[in-house]
Protein backbone atom coordinates (compact mmCIF):
# COMPACT_ATOMS: atom_id res chain seq x y z
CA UNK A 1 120.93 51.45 34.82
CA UNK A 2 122.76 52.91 38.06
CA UNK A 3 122.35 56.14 37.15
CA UNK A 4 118.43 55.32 36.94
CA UNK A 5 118.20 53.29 40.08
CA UNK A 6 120.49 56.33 41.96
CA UNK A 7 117.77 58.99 41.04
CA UNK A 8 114.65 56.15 42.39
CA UNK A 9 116.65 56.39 45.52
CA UNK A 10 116.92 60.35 45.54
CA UNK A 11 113.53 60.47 44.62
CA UNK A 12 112.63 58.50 47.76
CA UNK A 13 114.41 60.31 50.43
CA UNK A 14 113.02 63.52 48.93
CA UNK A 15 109.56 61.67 49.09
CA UNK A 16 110.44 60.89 53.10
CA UNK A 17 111.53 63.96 54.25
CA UNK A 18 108.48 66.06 53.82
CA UNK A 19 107.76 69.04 55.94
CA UNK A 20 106.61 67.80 59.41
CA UNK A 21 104.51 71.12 60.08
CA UNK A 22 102.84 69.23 63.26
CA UNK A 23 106.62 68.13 65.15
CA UNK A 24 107.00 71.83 64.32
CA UNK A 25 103.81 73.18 65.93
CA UNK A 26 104.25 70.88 68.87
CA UNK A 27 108.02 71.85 69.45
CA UNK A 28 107.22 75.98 69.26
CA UNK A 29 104.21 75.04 72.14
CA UNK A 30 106.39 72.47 73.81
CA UNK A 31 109.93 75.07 74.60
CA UNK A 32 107.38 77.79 76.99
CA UNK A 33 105.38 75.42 78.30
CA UNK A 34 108.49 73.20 79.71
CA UNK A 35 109.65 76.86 80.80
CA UNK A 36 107.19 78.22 82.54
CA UNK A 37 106.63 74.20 84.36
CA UNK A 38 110.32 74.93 85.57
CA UNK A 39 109.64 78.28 86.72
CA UNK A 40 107.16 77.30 88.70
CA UNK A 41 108.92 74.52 90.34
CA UNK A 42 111.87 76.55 91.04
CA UNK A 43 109.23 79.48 92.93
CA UNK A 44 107.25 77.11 94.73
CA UNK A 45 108.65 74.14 95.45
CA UNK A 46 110.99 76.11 98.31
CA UNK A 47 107.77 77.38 99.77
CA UNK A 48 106.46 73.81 100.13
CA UNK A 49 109.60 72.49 102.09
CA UNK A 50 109.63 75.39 104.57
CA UNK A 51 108.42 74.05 107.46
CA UNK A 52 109.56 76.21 110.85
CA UNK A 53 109.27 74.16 114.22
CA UNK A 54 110.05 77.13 116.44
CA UNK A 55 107.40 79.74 118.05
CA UNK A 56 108.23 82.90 118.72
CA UNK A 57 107.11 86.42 120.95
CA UNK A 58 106.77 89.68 119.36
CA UNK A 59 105.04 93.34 120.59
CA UNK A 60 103.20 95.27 118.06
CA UNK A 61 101.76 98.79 118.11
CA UNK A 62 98.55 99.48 116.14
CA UNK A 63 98.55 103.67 116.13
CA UNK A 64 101.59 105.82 115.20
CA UNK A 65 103.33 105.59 118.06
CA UNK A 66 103.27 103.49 121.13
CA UNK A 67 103.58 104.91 124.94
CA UNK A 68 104.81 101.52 126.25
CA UNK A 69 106.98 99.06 124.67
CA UNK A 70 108.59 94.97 125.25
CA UNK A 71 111.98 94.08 125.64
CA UNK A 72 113.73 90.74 126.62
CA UNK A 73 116.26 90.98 129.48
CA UNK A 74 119.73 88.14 129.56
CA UNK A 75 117.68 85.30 131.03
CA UNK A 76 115.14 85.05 128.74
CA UNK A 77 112.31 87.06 130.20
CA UNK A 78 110.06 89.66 128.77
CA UNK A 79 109.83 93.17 130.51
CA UNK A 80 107.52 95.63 130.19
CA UNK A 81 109.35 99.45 129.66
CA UNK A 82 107.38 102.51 129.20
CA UNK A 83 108.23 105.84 127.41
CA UNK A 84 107.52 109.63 129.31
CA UNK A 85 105.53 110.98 126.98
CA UNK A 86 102.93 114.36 127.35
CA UNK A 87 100.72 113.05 124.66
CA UNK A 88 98.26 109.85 124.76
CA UNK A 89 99.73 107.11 122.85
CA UNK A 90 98.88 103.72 121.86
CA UNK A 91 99.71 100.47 123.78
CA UNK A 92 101.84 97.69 122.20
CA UNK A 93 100.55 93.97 122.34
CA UNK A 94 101.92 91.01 123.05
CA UNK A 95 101.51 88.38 120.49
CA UNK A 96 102.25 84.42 120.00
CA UNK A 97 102.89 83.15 116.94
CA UNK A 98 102.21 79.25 116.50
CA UNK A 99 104.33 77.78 113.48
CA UNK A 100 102.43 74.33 113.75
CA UNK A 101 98.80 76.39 113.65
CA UNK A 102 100.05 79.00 111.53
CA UNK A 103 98.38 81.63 113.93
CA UNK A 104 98.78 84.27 116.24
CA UNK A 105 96.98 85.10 119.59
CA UNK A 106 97.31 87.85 122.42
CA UNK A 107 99.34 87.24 125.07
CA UNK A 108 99.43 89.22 128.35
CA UNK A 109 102.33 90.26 130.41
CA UNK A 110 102.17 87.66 132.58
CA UNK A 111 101.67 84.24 130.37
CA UNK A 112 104.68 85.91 128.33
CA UNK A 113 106.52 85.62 131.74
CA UNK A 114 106.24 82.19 131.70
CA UNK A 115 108.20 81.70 128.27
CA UNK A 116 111.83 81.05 127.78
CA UNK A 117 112.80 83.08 124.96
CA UNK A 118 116.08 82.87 122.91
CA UNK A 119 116.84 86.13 121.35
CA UNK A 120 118.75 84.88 118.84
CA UNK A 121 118.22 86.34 115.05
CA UNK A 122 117.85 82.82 113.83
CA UNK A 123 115.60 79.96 115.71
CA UNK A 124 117.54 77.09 116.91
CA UNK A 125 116.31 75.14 113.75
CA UNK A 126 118.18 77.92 111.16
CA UNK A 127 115.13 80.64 110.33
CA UNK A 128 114.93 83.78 110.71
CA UNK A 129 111.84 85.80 110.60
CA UNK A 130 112.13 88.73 107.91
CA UNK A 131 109.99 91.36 105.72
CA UNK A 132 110.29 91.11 102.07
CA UNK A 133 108.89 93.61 99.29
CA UNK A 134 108.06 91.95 95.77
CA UNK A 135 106.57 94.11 93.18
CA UNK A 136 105.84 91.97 90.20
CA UNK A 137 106.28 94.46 86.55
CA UNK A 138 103.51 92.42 85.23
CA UNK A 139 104.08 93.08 81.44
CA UNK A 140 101.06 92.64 80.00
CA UNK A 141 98.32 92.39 83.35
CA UNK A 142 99.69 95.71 85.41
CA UNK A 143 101.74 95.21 88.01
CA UNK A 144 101.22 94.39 91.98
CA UNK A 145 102.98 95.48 95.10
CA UNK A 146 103.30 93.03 98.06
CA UNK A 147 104.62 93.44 101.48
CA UNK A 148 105.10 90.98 104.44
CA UNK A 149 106.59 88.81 106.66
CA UNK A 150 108.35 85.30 105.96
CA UNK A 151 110.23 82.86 107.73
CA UNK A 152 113.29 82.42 106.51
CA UNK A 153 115.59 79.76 105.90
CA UNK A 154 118.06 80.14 102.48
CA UNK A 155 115.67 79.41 100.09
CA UNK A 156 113.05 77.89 101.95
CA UNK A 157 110.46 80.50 103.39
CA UNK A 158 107.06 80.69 104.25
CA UNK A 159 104.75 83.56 104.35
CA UNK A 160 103.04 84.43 107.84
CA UNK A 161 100.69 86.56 108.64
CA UNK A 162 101.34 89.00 111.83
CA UNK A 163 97.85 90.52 113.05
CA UNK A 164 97.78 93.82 114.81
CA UNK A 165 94.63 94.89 115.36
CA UNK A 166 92.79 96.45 112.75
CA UNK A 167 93.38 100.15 111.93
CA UNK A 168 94.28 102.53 109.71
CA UNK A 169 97.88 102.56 110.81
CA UNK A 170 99.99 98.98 109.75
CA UNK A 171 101.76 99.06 113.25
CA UNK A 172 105.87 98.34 113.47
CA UNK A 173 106.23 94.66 114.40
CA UNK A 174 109.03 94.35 116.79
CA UNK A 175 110.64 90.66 117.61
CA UNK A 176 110.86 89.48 121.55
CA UNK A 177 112.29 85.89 120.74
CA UNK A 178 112.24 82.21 120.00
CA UNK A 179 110.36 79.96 122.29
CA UNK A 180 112.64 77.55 123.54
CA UNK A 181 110.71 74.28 123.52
């Protein structure tokens, strides 16, 4: 009689533990998905917390090469310096860039004047403005190529845009300094 009730009792846990093909299905979908979720968080959740409070004052020169340039002297102020060149060159800008509007307008010599700028590499509240290359292999899809500028603060940054105007030529970008508010 024990020998009869043991082999009820192996016939019932052989009876419970049935292939589960669904658990299965839902685990092989479950493992990528959770993946890629924390992929994502970990590229874009840095880009969300970036948030730069400082302005700053660069020059940039739309054609190949520029016959007049910007520089910041000790105090602060922006001068204007100007190559001697035999050929007709292009003229660098003055630009603004405004973190809080995310944009960038003209400036003339003279409004520039009226800025304080720090020339530190880093603003006072810890970014720095740099140019980053990412080419993505793209197994499948191809690959892409993409170049620009960021602002920069360990692994918080945020992409900006730095208009020149438009031309065939990308222009070189060149940093004045941080407002100082």
């Amino acid at each position: 009689m024990l020998k009869l009730v043991q082999m009820n009792n192996t016939l019932s846990t052989h009876k419970s533990q049935k292939p589960n093909h669904l658990k299965d299905l839902v685990l092989l979908f479950a493992v990528p998905v959770g993946i890629a979720i924390f992929v994502a968080i970990a590229v874009y959740t840095p880009r969300l917390l970036a948030n730069p409070q400082y302005d700053f004052i660069y020059s940039a020169c739309a054609s190949y090469n520029c016959d007049s340039f910007y520089s910041v002297d000790s105090s602060g102020t922006v001068l204007q310096r100007s190559t001697d060149r035999d050929y007709s060159a292009g003229v660098a800008q003055l630009r603004y860039y405004n973190t809080k509007e995310d944009s960038t307008r003209s400036l003339s010599l003279e409004e520039a004047r009226n800025y304080q700028l720090n020339m530190s590499s880093r603003s006072p509240d810890g970014y720095s403005l740099v140019t980053e290359e990412n080419s993505d292999g793209g197994f499948l899809f191809g690959s892409s190529y993409e170049s620009g500028w960021y602002l920069k603060n360990g692994a918080r940054k945020k992409k900006i845009e730095l208009s020149v105007n438009s031309s065939y030529y990308s222009g070189e970008i060149n940093f004045l300094g941080w407002v100082e508010q």
